[in-house]
Structures are given as structure tokens and as C-alpha cells.
PDB file of N, CA and C in Angstrom:
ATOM      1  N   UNK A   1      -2.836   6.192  11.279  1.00  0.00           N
ATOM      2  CA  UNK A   1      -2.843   6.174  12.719  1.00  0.00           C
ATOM      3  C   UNK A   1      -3.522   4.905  13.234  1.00  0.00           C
ATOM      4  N   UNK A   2      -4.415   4.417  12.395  1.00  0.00           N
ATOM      5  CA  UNK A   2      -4.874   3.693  12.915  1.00  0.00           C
ATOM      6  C   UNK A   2      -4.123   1.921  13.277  1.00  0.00           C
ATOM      7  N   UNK A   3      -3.591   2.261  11.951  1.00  0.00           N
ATOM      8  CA  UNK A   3      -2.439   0.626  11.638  1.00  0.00           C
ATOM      9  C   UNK A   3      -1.567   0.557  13.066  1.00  0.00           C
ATOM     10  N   UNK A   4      -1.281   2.326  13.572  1.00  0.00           N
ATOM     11  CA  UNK A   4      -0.352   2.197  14.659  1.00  0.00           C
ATOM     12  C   UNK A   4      -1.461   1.689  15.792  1.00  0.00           C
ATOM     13  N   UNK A   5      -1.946   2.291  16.018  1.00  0.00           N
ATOM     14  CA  UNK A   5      -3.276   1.788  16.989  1.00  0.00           C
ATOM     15  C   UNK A   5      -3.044   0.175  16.572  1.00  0.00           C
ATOM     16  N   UNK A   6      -3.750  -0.581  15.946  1.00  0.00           N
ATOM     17  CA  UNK A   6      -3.956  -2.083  15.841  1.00  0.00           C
ATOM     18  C   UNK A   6      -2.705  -2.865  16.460  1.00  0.00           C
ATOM     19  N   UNK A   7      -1.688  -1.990  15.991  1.00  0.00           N
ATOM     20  CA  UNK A   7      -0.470  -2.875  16.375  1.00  0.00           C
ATOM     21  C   UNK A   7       0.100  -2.928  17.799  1.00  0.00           C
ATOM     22  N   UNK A   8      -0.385  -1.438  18.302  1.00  0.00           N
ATOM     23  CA  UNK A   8      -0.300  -1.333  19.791  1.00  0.00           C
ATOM     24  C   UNK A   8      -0.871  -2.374  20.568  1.00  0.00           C
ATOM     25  N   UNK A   9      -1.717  -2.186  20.202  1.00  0.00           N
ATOM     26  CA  UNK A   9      -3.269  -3.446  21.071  1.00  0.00           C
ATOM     27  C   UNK A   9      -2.773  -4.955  20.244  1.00  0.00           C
ATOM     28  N   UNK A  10      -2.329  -5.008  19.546  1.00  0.00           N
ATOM     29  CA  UNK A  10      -1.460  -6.859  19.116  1.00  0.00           C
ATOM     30  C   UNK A  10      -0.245  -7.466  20.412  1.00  0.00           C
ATOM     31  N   UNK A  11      -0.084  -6.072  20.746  1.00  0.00           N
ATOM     32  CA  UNK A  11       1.389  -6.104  21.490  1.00  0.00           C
ATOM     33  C   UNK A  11       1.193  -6.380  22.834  1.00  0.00           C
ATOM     34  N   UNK A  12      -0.291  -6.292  23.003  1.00  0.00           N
ATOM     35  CA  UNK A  12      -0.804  -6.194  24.551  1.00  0.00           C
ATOM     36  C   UNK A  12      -0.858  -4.546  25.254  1.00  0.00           C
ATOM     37  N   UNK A  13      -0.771  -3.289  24.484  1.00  0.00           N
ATOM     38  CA  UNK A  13      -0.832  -2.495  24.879  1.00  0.00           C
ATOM     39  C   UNK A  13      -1.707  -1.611  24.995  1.00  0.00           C
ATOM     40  N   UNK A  14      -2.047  -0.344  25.337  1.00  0.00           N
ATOM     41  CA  UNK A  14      -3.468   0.500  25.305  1.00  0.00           C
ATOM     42  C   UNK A  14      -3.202   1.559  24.587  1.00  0.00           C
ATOM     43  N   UNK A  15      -3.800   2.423  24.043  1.00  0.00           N
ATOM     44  CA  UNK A  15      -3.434   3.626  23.553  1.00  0.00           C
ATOM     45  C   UNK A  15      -4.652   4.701  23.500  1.00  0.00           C
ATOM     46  N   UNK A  16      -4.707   5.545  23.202  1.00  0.00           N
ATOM     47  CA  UNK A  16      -5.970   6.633  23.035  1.00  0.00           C
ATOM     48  C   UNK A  16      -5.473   7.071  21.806  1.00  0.00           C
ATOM     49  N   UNK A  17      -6.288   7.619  20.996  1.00  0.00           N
ATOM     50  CA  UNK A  17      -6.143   8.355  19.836  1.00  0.00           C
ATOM     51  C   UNK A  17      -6.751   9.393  19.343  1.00  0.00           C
ATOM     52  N   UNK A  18      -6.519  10.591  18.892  1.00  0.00           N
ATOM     53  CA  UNK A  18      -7.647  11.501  18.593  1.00  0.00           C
ATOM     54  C   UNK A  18      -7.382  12.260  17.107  1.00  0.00           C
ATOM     55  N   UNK A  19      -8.747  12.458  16.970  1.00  0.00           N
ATOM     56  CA  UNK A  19      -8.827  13.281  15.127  1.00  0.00           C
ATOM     57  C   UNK A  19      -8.945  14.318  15.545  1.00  0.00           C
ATOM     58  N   UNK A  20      -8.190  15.557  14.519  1.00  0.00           N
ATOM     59  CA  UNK A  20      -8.364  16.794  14.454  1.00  0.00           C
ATOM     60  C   UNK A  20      -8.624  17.429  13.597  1.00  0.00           C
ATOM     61  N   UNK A  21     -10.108  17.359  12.742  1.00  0.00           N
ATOM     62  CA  UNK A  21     -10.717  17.234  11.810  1.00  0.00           C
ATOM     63  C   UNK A  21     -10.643  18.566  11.183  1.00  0.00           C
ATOM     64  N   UNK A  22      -9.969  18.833  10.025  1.00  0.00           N
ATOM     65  CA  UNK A  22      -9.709  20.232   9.597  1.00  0.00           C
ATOM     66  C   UNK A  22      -8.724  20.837   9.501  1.00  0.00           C
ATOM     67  N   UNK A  23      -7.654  20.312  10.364  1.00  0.00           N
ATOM     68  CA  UNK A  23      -6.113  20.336  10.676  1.00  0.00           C
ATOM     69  C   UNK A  23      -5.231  19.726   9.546  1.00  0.00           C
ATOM     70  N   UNK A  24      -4.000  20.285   9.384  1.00  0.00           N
ATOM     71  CA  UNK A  24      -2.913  19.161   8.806  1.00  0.00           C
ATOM     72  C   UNK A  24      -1.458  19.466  10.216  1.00  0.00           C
ATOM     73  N   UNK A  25      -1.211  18.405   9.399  1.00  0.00           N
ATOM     74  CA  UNK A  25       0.391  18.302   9.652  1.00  0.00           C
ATOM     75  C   UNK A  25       0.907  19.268  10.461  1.00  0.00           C
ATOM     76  N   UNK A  26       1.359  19.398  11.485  1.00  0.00           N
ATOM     77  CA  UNK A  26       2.129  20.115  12.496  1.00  0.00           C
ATOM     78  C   UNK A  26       1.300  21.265  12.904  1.00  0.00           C
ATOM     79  N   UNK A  27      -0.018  20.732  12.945  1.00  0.00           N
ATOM     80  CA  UNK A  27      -1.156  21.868  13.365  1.00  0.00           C
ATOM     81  C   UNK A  27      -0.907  22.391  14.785  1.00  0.00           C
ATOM     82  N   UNK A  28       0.708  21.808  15.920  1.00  0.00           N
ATOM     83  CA  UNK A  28       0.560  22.063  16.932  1.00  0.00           C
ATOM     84  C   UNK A  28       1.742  23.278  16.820  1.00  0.00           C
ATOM     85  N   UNK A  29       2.552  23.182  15.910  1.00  0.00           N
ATOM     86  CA  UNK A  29       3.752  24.666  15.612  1.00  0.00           C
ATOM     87  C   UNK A  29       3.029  26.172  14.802  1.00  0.00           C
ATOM     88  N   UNK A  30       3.822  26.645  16.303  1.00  0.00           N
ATOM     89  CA  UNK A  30       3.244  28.214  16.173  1.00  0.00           C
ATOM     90  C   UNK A  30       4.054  28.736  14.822  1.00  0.00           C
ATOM     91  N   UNK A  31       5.347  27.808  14.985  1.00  0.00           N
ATOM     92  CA  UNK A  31       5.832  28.363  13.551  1.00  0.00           C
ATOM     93  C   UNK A  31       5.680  28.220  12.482  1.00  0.00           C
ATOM     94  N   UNK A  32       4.851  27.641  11.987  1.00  0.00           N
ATOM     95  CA  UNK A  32       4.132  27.507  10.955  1.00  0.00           C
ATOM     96  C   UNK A  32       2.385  27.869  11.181  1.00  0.00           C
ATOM     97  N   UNK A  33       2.834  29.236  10.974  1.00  0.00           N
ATOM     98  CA  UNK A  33       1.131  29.586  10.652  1.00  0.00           C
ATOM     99  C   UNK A  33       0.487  29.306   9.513  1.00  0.00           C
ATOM    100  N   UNK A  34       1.104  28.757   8.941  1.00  0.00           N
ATOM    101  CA  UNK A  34       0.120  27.749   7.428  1.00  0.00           C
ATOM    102  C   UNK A  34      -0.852  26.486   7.661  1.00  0.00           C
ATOM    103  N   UNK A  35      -0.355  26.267   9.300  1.00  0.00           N
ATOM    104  CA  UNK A  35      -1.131  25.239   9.597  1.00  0.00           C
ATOM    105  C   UNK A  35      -1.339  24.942  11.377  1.00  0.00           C
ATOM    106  N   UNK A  36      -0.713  26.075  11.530  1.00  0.00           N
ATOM    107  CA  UNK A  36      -1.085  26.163  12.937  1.00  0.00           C
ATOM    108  C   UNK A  36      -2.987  26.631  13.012  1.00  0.00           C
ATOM    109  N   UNK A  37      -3.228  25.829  14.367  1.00  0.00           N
ATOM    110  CA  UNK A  37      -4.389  25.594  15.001  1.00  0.00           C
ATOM    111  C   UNK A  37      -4.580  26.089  16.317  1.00  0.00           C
ATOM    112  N   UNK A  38      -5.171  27.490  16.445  1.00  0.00           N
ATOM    113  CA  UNK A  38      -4.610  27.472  18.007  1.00  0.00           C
ATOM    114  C   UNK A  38      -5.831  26.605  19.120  1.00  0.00           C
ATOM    115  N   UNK A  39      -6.835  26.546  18.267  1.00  0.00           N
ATOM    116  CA  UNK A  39      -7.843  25.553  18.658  1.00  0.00           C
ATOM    117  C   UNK A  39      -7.551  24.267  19.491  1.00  0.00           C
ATOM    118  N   UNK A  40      -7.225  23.388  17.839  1.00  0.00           N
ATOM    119  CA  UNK A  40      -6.941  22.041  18.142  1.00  0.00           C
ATOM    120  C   UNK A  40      -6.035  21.875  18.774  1.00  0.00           C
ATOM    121  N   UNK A  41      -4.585  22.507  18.817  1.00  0.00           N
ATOM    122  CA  UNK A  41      -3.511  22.563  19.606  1.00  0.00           C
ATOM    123  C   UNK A  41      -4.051  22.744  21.252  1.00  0.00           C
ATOM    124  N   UNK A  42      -4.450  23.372  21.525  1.00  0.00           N
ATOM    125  CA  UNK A  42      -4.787  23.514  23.435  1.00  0.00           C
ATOM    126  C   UNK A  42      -5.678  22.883  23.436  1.00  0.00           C
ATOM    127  N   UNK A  43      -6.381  21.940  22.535  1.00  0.00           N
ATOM    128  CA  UNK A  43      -7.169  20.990  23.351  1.00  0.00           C
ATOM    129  C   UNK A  43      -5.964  19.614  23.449  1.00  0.00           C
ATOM    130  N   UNK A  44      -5.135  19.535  22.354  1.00  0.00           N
ATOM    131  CA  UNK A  44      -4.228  18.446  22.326  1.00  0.00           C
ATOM    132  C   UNK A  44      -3.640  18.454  23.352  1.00  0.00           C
ATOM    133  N   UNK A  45      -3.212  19.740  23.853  1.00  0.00           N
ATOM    134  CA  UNK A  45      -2.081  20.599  24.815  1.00  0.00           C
ATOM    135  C   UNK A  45      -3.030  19.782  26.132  1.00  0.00           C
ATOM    136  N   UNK A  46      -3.830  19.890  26.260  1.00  0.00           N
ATOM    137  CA  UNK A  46      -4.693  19.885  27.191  1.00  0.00           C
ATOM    138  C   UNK A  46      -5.059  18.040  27.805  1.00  0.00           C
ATOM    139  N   UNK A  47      -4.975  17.654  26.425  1.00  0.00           N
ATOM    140  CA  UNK A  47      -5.050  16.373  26.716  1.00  0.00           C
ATOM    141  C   UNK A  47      -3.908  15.751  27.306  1.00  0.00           C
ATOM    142  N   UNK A  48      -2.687  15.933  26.516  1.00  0.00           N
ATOM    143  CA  UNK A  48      -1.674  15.494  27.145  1.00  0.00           C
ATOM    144  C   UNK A  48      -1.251  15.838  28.434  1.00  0.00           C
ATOM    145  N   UNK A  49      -1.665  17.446  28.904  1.00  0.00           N
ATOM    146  CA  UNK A  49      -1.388  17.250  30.746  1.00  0.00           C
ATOM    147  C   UNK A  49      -2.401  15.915  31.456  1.00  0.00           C
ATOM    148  N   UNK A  50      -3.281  16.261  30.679  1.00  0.00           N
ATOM    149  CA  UNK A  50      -4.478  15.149  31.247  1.00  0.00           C
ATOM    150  C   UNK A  50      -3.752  13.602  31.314  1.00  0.00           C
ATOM    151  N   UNK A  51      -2.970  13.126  30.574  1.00  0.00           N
ATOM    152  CA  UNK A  51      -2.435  12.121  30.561  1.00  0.00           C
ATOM    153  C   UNK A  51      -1.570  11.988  31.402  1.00  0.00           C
ATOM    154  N   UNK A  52      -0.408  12.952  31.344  1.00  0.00           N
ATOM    155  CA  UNK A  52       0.485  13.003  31.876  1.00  0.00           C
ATOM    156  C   UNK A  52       0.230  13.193  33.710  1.00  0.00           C
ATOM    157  N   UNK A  53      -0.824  13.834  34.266  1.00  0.00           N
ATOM    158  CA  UNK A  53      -1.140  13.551  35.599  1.00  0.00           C
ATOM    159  C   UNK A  53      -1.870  12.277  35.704  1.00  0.00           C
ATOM    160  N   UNK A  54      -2.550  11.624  34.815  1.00  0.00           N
ATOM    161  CA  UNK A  54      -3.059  10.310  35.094  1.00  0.00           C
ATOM    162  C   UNK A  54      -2.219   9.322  35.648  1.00  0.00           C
ATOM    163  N   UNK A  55      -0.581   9.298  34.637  1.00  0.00           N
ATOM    164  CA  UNK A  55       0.083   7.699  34.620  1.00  0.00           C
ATOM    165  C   UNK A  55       1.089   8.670  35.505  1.00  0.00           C
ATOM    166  N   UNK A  56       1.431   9.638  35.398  1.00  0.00           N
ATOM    167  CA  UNK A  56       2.749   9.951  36.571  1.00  0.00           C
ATOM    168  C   UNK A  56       2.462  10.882  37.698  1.00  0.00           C
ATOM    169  N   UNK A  57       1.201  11.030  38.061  1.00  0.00           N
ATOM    170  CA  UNK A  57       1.114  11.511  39.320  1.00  0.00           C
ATOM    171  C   UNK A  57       1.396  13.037  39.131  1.00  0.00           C
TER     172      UNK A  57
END
């Protein structure tokens, strides 16, 4: 994630990034309860409205 990060900001761009320490892979699908998170997921969930009213109103 991070290589993507560096390359964003080479490009002239911004990005945010976040760890979800304890999680794997598709920790945000309910359909997979092998790795679903209902934790980390609604804070992710949460972030992204947060974003999404920031840049589009």
C-alpha cells in the first residue's frame, strides 16, 4: 500500500491511507465470515462517507 501511496504523491496527488491491524483480505465482505470484521469494516464504512461528504458535498 504503501508503494501505491509514494506513487500517488510523485504524480502530484493526495491520498489518505489506513491499517486494519488484525484483519485480512476482504475484511469488509459479510460473505466471507472467515474474514469478515464487523469492527474494522464500519469504521472503514464510516470513513468513506466521511470522504465522500468532504470532496462531493
Amino acid at each position: 500500500m504503501q508503494s501505491v501511496r509514494r506513487s500517488i504523491e510523485a504524480g502530484g496527488g493526495t491520498c489518505q491511507t489506513f491499517d486494519y491491524p488484525g484483519t485480512a483480505h476482504a475484511f469488509f465482505n459479510e460473505d466471507r465470515p472467515e474474514h469478515f470484521d464487523q469492527r474494522a469494516a464500519a469504521t472503514a464504512w464510516a470513513r468513506t462517507l466521511e470522504l465522500f461528504r468532504a470532496k462531493l458535498g
